[in-house]
Protein backbone atom coordinates (compact mmCIF):
# COMPACT_ATOMS: atom_id res chain seq x y z
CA UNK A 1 125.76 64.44 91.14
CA UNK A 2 123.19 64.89 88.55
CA UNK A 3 119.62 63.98 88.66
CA UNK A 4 117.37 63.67 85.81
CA UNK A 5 114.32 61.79 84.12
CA UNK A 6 115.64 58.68 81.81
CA UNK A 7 114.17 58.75 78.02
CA UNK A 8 113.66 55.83 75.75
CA UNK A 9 116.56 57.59 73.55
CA UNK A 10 118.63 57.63 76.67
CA UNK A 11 118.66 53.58 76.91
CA UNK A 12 122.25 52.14 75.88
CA UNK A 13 122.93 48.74 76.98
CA UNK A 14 125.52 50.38 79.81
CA UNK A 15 122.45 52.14 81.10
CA UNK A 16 120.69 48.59 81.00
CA UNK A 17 123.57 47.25 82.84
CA UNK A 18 123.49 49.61 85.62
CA UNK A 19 120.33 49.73 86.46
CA UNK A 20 119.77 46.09 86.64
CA UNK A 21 122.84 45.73 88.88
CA UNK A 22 120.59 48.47 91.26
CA UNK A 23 117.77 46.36 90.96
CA UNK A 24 119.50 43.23 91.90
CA UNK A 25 120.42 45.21 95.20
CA UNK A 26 116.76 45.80 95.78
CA UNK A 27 115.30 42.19 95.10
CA UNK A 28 117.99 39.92 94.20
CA UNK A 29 117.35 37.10 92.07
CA UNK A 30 113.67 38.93 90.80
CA UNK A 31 113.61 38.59 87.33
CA UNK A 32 113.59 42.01 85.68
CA UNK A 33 112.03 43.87 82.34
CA UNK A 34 113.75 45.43 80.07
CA UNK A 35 114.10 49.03 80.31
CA UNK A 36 113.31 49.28 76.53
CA UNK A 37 110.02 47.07 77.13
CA UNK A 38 109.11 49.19 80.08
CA UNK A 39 109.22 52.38 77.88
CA UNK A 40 107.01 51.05 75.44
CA UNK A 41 104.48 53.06 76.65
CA UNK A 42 106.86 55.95 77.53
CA UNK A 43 103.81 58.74 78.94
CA UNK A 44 102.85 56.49 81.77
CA UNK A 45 106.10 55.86 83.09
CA UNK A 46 108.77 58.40 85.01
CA UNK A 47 112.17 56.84 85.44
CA UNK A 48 114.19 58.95 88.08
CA UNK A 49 118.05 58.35 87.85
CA UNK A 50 120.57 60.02 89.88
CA UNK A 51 124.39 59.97 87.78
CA UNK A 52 127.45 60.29 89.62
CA UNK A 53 130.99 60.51 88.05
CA UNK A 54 129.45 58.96 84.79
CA UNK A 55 127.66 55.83 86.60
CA UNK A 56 123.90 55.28 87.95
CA UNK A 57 123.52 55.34 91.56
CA UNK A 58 120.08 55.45 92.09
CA UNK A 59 116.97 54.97 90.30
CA UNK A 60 112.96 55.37 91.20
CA UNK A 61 110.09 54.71 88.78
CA UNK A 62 106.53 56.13 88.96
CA UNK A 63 103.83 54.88 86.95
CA UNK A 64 100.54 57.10 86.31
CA UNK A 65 97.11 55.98 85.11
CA UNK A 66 93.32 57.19 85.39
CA UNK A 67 90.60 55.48 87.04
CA UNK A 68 87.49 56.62 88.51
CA UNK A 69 88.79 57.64 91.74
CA UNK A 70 91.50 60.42 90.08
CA UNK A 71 94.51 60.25 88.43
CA UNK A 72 97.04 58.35 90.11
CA UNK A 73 100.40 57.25 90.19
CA UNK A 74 102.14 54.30 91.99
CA UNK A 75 106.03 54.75 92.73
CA UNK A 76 107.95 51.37 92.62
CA UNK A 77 111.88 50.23 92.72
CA UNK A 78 113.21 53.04 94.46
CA UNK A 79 116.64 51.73 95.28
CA UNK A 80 120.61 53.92 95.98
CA UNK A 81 123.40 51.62 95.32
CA UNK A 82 125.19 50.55 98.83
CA UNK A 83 128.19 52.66 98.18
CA UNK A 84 125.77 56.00 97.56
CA UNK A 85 123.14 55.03 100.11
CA UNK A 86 122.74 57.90 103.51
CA UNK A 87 124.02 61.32 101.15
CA UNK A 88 120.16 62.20 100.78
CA UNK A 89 120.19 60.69 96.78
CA UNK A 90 116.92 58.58 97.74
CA UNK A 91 115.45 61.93 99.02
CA UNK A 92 116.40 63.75 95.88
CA UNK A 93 115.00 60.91 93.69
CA UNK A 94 111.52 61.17 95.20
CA UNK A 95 111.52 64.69 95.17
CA UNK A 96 111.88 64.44 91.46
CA UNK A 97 109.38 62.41 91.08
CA UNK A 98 107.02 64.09 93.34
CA UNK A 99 107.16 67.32 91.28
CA UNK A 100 106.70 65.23 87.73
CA UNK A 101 103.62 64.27 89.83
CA UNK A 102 102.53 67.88 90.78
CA UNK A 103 103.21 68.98 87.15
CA UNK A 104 100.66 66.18 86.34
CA UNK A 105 98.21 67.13 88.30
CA UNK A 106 97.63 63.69 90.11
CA UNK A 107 95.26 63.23 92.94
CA UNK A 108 97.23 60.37 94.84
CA UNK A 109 101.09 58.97 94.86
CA UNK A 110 101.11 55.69 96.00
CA UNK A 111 104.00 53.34 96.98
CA UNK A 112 104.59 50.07 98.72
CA UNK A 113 107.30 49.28 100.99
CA UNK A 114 108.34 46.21 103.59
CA UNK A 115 108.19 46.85 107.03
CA UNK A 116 111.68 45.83 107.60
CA UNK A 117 113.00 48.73 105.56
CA UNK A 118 112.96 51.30 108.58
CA UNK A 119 115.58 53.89 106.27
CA UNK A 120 112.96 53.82 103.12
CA UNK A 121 109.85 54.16 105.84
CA UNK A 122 111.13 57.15 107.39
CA UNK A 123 112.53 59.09 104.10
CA UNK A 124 108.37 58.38 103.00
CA UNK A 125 106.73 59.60 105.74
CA UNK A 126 109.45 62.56 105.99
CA UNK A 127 108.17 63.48 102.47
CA UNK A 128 104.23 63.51 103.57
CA UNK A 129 103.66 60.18 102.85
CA UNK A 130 101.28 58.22 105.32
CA UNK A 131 99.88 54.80 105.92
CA UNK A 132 97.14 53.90 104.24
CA UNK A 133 94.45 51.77 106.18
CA UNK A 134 94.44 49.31 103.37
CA UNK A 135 95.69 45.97 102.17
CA UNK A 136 97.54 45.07 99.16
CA UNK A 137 97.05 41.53 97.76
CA UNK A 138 99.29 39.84 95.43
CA UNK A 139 98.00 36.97 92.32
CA UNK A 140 101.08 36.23 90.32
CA UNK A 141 100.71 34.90 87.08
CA UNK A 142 101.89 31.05 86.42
């Protein structure tokens, strides 16, 4: 099992395949972007992948930026394919991103999760992660 940090020069469309079918696990029928689109701007985004026996089995992307308040990052699509899912991959993938986070020097990692997700919610708050007394409030685009 090998985990790592996905380049733009890594994308092939087999790699595209893959990790769409993860994302499909995690919200099924959500439309997706392109891995090459998201890595347009490639220095904002961390892409953590774990490979197993040539195939992707988990994936977790961070996202940093600067405001006011610090430099931040927000982690979204953290998702282990069902086959892989309870072997501590999810743990490994956050870790990963957690130190690419440390070697940034961000203030804050954020993430969002549902509250029906009881596995995800106790692998965050195992790694230090608590609830924020916030809300989060959606406008999608027409």
């Amino acid at each position: 099992m090998k985990i790592g940090i996905l380049k733009k020069a890594d994308i092939t469309p087999a790699v595209q395949d893959q990790v769409s079918a993860l994302f499909q696990q995690l919200s099924p029928g959500k439309k997706e972007v392109s891995l090459k689109k998201i890595f347009e701007r490639e220095s904002q985004i961390t892409l953590a992948y774990c490979k197993n026996a040539g195939r992707i089995i988990g994936i977790a992307l961070m996202v940093n930026y600067s405001v006011i308040s610090g430099k931040k990052a927000w982690i979204e699509d953290v998702v282990v394919d069902v086959t892989a899912r309870g072997k501590g991959v999810g743990r490994k993938l956050m870790m990963k991103l957690l130190e690419v986070a440390r070697e940034k020097s961000l203030s804050e990692v954020l993430l969002f999760t549902e509250d029906h997700r009881k596995s995800a919610i106790h692998l965050y708050q195992s790694l230090g992660f608590k609830l924020k007394d916030s809300k989060i409030y959606i406008l999608k685009s027409e």
